[in-house]
Protein backbone atom coordinates (compact mmCIF):
# COMPACT_ATOMS: atom_id res chain seq x y z
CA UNK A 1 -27.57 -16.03 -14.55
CA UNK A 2 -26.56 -14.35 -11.57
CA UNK A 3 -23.03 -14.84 -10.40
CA UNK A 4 -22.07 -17.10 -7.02
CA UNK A 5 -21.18 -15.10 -4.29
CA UNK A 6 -17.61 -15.30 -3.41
CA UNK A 7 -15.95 -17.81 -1.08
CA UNK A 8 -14.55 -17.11 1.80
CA UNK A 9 -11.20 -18.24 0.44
CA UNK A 10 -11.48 -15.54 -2.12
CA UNK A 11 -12.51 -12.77 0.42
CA UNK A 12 -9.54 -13.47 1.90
CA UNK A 13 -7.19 -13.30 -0.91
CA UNK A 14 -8.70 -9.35 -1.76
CA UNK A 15 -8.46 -8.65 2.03
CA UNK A 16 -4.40 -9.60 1.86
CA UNK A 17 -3.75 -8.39 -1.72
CA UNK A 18 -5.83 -5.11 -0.83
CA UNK A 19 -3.57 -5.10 2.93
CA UNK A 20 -0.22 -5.70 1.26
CA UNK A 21 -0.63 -3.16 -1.72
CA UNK A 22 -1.42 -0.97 0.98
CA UNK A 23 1.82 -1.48 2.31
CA UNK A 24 3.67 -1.28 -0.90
CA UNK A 25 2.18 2.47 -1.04
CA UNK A 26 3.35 3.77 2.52
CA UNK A 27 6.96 1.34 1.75
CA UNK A 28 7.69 2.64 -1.82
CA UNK A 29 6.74 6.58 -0.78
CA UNK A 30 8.87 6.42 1.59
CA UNK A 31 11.84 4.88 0.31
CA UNK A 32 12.62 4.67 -3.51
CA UNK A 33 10.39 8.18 -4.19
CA UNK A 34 11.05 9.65 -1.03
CA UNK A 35 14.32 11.86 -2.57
CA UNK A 36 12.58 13.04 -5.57
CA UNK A 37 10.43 15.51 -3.18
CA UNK A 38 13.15 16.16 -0.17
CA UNK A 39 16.59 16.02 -2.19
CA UNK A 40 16.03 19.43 -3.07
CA UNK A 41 15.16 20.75 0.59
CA UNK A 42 17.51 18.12 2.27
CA UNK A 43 20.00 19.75 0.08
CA UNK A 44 19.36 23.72 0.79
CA UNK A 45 18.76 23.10 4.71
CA UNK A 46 21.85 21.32 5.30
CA UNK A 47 24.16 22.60 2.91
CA UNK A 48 25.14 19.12 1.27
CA UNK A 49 25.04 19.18 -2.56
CA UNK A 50 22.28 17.36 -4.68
CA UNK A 51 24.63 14.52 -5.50
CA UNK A 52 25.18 13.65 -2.21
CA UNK A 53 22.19 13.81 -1.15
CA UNK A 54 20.22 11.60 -4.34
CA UNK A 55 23.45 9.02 -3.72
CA UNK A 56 21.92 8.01 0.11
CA UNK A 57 19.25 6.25 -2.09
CA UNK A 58 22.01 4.55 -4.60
CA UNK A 59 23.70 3.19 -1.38
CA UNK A 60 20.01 1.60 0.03
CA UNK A 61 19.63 -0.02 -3.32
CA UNK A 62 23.03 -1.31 -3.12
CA UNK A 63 22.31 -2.85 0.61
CA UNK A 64 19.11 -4.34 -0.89
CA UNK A 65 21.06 -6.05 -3.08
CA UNK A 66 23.45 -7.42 -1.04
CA UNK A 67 20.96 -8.94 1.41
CA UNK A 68 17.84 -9.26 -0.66
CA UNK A 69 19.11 -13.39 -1.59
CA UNK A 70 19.02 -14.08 2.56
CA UNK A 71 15.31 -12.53 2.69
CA UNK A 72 14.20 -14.92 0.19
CA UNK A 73 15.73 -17.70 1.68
CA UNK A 74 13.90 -16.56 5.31
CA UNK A 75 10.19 -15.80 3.04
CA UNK A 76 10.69 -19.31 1.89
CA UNK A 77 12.29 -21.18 5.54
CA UNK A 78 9.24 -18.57 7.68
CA UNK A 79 6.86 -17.00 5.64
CA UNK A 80 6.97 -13.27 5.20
CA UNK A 81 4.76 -11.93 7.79
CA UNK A 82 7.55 -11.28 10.16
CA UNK A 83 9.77 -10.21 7.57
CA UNK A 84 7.21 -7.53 5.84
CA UNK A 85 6.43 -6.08 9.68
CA UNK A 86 9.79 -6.32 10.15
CA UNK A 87 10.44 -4.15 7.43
CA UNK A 88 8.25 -1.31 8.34
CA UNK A 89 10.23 -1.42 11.99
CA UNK A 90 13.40 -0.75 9.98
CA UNK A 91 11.49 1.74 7.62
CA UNK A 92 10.50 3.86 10.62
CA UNK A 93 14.31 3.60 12.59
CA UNK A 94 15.56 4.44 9.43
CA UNK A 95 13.59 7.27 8.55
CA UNK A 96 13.31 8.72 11.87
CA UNK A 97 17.28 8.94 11.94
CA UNK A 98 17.35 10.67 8.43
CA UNK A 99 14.89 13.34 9.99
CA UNK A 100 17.36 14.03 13.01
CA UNK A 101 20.37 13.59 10.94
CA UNK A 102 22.94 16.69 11.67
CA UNK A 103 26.12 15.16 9.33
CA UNK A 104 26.11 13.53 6.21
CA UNK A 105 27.88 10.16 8.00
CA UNK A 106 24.20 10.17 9.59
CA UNK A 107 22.07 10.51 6.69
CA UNK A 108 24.16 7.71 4.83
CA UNK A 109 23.85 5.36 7.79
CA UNK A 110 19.99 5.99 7.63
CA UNK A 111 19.47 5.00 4.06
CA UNK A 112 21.77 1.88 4.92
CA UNK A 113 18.72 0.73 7.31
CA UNK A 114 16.29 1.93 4.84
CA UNK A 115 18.12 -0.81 2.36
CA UNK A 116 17.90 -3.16 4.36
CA UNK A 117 14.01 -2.25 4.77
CA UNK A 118 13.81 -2.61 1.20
CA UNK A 119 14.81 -5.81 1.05
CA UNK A 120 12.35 -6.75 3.21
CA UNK A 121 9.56 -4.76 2.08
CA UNK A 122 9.56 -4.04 -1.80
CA UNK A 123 8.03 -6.21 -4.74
CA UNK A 124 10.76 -8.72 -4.14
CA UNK A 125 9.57 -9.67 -0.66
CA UNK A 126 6.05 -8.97 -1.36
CA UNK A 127 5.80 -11.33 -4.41
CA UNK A 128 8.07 -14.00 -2.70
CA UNK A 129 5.46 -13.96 0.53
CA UNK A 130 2.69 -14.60 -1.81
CA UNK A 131 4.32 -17.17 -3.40
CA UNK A 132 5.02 -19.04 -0.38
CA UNK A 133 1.15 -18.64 0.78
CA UNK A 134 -0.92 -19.31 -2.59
CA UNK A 135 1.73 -21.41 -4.59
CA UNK A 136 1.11 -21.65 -8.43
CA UNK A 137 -2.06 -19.80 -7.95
CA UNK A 138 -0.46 -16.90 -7.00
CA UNK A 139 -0.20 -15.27 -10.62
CA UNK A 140 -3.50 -12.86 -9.55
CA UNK A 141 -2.76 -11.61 -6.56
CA UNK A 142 0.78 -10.61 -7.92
CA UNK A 143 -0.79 -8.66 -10.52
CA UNK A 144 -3.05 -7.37 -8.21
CA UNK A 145 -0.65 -6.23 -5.85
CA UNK A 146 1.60 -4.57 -8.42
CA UNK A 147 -2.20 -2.56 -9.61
CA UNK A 148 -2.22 -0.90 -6.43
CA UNK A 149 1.42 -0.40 -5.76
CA UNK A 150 1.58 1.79 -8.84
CA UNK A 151 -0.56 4.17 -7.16
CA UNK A 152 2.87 4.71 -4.87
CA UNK A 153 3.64 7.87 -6.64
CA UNK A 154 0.76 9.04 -7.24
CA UNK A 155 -0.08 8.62 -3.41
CA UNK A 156 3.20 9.49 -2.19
CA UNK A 157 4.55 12.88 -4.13
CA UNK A 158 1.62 14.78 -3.26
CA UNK A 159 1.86 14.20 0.77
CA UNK A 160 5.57 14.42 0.63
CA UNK A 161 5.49 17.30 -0.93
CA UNK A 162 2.61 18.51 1.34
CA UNK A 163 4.29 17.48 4.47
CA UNK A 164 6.95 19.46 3.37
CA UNK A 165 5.31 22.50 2.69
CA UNK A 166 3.78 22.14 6.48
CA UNK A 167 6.13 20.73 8.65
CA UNK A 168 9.88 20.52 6.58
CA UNK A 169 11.28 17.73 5.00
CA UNK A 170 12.40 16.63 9.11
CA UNK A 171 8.76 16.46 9.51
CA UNK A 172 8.12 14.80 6.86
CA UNK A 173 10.25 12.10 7.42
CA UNK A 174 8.72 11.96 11.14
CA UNK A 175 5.82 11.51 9.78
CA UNK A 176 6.49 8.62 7.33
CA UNK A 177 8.15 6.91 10.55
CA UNK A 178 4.85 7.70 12.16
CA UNK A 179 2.92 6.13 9.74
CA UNK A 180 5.12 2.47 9.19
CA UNK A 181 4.21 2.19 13.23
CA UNK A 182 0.89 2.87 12.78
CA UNK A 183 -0.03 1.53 9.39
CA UNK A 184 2.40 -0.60 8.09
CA UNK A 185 3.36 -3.48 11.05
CA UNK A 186 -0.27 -3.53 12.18
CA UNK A 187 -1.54 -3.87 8.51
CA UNK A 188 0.86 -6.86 7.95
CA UNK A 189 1.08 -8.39 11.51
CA UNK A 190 -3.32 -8.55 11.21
CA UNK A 191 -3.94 -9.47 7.23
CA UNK A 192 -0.67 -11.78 6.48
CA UNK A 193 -0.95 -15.16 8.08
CA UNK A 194 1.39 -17.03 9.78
CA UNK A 195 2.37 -19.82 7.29
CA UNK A 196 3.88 -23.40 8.61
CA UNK A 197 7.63 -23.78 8.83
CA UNK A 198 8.99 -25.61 5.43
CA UNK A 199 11.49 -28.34 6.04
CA UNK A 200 14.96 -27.18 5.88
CA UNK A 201 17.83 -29.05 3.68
CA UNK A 202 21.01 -29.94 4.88
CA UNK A 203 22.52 -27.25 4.62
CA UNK A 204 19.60 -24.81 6.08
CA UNK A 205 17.94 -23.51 3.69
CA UNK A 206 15.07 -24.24 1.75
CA UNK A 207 15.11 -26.56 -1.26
CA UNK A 208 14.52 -25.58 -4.62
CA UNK A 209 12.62 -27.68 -6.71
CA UNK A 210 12.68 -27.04 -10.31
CA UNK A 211 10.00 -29.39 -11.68
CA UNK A 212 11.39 -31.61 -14.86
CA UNK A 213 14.21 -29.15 -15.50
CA UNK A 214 17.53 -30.89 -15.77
CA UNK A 215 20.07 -28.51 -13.81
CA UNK A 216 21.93 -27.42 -16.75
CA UNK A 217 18.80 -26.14 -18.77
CA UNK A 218 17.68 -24.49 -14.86
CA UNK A 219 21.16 -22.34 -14.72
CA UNK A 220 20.84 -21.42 -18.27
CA UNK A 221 17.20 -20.60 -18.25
CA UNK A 222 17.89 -18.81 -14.74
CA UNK A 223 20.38 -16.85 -16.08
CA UNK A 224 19.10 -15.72 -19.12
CA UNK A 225 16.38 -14.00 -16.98
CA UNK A 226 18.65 -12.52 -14.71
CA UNK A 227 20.35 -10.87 -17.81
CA UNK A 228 16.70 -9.88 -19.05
CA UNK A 229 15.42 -7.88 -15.60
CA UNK A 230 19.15 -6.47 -15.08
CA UNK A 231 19.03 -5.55 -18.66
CA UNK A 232 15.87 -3.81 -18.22
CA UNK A 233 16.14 -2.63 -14.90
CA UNK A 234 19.13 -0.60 -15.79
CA UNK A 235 16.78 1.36 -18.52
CA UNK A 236 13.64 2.16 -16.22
CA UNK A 237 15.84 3.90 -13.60
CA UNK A 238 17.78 5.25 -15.96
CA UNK A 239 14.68 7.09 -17.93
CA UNK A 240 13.32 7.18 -14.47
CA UNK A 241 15.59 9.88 -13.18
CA UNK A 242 16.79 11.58 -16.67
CA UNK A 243 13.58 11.71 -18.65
CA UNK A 244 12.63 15.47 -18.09
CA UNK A 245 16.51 16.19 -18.67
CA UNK A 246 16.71 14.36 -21.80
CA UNK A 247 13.48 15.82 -23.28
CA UNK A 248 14.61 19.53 -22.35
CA UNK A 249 18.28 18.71 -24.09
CA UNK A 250 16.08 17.08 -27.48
CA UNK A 251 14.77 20.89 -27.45
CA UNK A 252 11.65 20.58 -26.61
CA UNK A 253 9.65 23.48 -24.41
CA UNK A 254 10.10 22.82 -20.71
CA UNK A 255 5.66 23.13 -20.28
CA UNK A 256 5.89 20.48 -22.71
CA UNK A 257 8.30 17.92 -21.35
CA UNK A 258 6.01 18.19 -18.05
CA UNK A 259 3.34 17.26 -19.74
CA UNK A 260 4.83 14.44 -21.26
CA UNK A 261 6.30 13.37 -18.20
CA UNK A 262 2.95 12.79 -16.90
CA UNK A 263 2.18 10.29 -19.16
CA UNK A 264 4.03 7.83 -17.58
CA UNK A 265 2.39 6.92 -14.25
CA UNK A 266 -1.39 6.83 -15.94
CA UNK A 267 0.21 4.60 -18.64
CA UNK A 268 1.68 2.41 -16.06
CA UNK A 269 -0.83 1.84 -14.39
CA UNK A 270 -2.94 1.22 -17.92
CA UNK A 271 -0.72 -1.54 -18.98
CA UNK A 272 -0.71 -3.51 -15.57
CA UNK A 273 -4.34 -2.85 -15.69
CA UNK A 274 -4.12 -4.36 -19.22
CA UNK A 275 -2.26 -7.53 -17.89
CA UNK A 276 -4.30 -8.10 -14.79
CA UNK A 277 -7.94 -8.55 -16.97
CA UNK A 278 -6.78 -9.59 -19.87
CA UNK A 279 -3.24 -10.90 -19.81
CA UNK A 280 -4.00 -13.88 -17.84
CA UNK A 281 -4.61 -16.37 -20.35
CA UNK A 282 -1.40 -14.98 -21.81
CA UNK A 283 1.88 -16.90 -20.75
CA UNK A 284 4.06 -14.78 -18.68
CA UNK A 285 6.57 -15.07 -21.08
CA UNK A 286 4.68 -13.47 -24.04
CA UNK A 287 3.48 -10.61 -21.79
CA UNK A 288 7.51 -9.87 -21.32
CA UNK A 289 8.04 -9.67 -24.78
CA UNK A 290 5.09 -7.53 -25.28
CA UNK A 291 6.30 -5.51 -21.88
CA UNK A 292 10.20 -4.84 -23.43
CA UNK A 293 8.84 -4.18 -27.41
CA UNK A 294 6.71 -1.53 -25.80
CA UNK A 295 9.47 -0.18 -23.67
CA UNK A 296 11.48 -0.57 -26.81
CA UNK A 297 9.59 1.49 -28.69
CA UNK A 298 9.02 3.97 -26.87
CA UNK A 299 12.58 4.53 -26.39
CA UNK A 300 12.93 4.87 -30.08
CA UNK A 301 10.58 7.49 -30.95
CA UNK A 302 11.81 9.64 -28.78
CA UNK A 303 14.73 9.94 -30.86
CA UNK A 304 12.89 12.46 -33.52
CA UNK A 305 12.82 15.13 -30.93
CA UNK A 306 8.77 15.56 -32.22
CA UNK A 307 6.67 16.56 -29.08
CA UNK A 308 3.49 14.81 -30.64
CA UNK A 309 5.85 11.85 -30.81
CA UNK A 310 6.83 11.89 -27.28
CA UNK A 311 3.78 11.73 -26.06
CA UNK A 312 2.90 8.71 -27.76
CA UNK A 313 6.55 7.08 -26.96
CA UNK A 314 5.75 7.78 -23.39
CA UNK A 315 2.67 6.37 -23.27
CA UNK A 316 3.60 3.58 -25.14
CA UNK A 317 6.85 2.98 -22.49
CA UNK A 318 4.59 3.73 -20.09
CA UNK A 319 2.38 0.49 -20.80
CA UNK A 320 5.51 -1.41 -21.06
CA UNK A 321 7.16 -1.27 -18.11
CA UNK A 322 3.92 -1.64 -16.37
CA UNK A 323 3.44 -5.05 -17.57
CA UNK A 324 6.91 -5.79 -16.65
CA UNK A 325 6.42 -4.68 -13.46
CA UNK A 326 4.40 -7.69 -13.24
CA UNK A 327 6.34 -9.99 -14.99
CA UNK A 328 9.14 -9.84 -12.70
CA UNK A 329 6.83 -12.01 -10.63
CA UNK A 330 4.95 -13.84 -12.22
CA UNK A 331 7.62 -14.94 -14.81
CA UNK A 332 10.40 -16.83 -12.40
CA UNK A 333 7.23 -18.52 -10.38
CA UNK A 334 5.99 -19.88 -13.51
CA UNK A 335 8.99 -21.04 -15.22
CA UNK A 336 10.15 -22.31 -12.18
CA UNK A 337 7.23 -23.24 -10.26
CA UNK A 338 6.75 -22.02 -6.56
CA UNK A 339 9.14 -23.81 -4.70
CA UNK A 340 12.12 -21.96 -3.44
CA UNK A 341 10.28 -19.53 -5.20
CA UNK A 342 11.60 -16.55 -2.44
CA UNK A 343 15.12 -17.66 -2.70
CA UNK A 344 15.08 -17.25 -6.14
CA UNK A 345 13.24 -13.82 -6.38
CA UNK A 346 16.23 -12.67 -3.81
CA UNK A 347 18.80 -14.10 -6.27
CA UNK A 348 17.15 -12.06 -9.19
CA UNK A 349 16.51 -8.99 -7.02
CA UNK A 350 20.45 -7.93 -6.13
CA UNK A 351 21.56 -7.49 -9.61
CA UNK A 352 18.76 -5.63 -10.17
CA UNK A 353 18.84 -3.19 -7.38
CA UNK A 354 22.40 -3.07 -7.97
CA UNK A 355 21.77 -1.54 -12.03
CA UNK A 356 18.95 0.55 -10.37
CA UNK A 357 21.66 1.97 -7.93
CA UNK A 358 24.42 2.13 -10.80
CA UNK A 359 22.39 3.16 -14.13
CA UNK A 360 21.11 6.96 -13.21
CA UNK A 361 24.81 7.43 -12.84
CA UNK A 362 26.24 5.56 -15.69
CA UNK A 363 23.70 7.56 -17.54
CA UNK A 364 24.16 10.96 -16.34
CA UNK A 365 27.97 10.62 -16.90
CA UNK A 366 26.73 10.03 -20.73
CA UNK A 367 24.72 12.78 -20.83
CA UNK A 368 27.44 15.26 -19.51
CA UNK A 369 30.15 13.61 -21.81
CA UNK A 370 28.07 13.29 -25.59
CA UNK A 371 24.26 13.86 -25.96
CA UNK A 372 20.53 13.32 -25.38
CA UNK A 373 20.50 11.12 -28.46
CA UNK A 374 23.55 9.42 -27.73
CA UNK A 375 21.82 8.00 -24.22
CA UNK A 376 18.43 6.90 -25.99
CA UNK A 377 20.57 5.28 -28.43
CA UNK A 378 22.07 3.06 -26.04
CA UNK A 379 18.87 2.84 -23.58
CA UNK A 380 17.22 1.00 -27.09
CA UNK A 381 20.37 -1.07 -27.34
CA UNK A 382 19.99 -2.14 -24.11
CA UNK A 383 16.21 -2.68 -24.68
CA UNK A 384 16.90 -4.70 -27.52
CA UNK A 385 19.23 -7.13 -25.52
CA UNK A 386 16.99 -7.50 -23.48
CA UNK A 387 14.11 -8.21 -26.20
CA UNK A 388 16.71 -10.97 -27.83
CA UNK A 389 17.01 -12.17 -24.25
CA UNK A 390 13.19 -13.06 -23.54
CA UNK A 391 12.45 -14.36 -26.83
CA UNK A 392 14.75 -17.58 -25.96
CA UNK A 393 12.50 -18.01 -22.90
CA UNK A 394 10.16 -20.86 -23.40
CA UNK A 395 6.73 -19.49 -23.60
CA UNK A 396 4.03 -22.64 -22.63
């Protein structure tokens, strides 16, 4: 038989998934992978060490935290149209003042605006904007979204790098500013609609509504996740930023640890791929536990120091924290349903930001003080926490 033709309502759905992951490309190039191309030349032009340099993007993530709760509670009082074109503004202030920075003060007061763009702009926002426009039925487009922002590195390394090459990493970072203008606020301002005020509570800010939950079994349940994406955000940036280091110091050949290393994004993307056809039918919850066993895993066979191993560890990580990446969405708006739904992806989002600001320095300390081993070791500790933590998550 052949297949119905789809509805208009549908057409629209791809057009704002396809719009928004878009916009998660240009806003996570720019920001959270923007100092793993210019560190390096920020660093040699200007004379400020490496350290100072990568710690402008520790002190966004920080400012993301902070303010990420009061975006939700906007997404859920206004929508997020405003917010997520309001985000590429900051994006392109914030980046244009990096490229003219002269003094360090500068540079630091750029990635300040840039965290406050990321609040605004990142999953968080995104998920909590289609949460407020689709509801419960949001699950698919949040997968969908998180498909095509995976293709953020893969997009944005190679024209970083390029613009480099061409035009310095000022240019570069002109050029990013360039493109929010011209990209990102028209791309949200034309393909996000403008979504009805909701009715404010007495105190001004949006209920949440937590279904049948009584409010005990709400903060416990609430918590508990909060402990679970802290847990696991703290290993992903962690691994994120000391991967290549750690293989080298296991002893295996530096042409092999690249290699490996470039496992990860194509097994990312493979597991959120994974999730997005055939994880649906699959309650959220049970695609975390498969998402931090995998991660889990992965961590642990790296421990041999066997390059044939790594390779498969990686992969298997990989496919993890891609499903994750997912979860962190789709997760809270199921347990907890879709009202206040922004408010409470804020809420989960600052201690999050804050271990992704915190962990690549918690772990290189560990590196410099004991061992390659001694760092995976904990990682999988953490990894199982986490694991316990999810499997006391109700799961239909």
């Amino acid at each position: 038989m052949p297949q119905a033709a789809p509805t208009e309502a549908q057409l629209n759905r791809v057009r704002l998934v396809g719009a928004m992951g878009v916009g998660q490309i240009l806003a996570w190039s720019s920001t959270y992978y923007l100092p793993a191309v210019l560190a390096s030349p920020i660093s040699q032009t200007t004379g400020w060490s490496i350290t100072h340099v990568v710690m402008g993007l520790s002190l966004g993530l920080l400012v993301a935290g902070a303010c990420s709760p009061k975006i939700g509670r906007m997404i859920d009082r206004y929508g997020g149209r405003s917010i997520l074109a309001a985000s590429s503004l900051l994006m392109a202030l914030g980046l244009a003042l990096m490229g003219a920075a002269q003094h360090l003060a500068v540079y630091y007061l750029a990635w300040t605006i840039i965290g406050f763009a990321m609040a605004a702009g990142l999953y968080d926002a995104a998920f909590a904007t289609l949460g407020r426009l689709l509801g419960s039925t949001a699950r698919s487009s949040i997968s969908g979204l998180t498909l095509l922002g995976g293709f953020a590195s893969t997009v944005g390394w190679p024209l970083l790098a390029y613009l480099e090459h061409e035009l310095g990493w000022r240019g570069a970072c002109f050029v990013m500013a360039g493109a929010h203008l011209l990209i990102g606020v028209p791309i949200y301002l034309s393909f996000v609609p403008r979504t009805q005020t909701a009715p404010a509570t007495a105190t001004g800010s949006t209920a949440i509504n937590v279904g049948n939950l009584q409010p005990s079994t709400y903060r416990q349940l609430f918590l508990l996740l909060a402990l679970l994406l802290t847990l696991q955000s703290l290993v992903t940036s962690s691994v994120s930023v000391h991967l290549l280091d750690v293989l080298k110091l296991l002893g295996i050949a530096a042409t092999t640890v690249l290699a490996i290393g470039m496992v990860i994004g194509p097994a990312q993307v493979a597991g959120r791929i994974a999730e997005f056809t055939w994880g649906q039918g699959l309650h959220p919850t049970w695609a975390t536990r498969l998402g931090v066993l995998l991660c889990l895993i992965g961590i642990v066979l790296l421990l041999p120091a066997q390059p044939w191993l790594a390779f498969m560890a990686i992969a298997l990580y990989g496919a993890g924290n891609g499903i994750l990446t997912i979860t962190r969405g789709t997760l809270p708006l199921v347990l907890f349903g879709p009202a206040g739904y922004g408010i409470r992806m804020g809420l989960l989002a600052r201690p999050m930001l804050v271990a992704q600001a915190v962990g690549p320095i918690g772990a290189a300390m560990i590196l410099d003080a004991f061992s390659a081993e001694t760092l995976l070791a904990l990682l999988a500790g953490i990894a199982f926490v986490g694991l316990l933590s999810c499997w006391r998550l109700p799961s239909k």
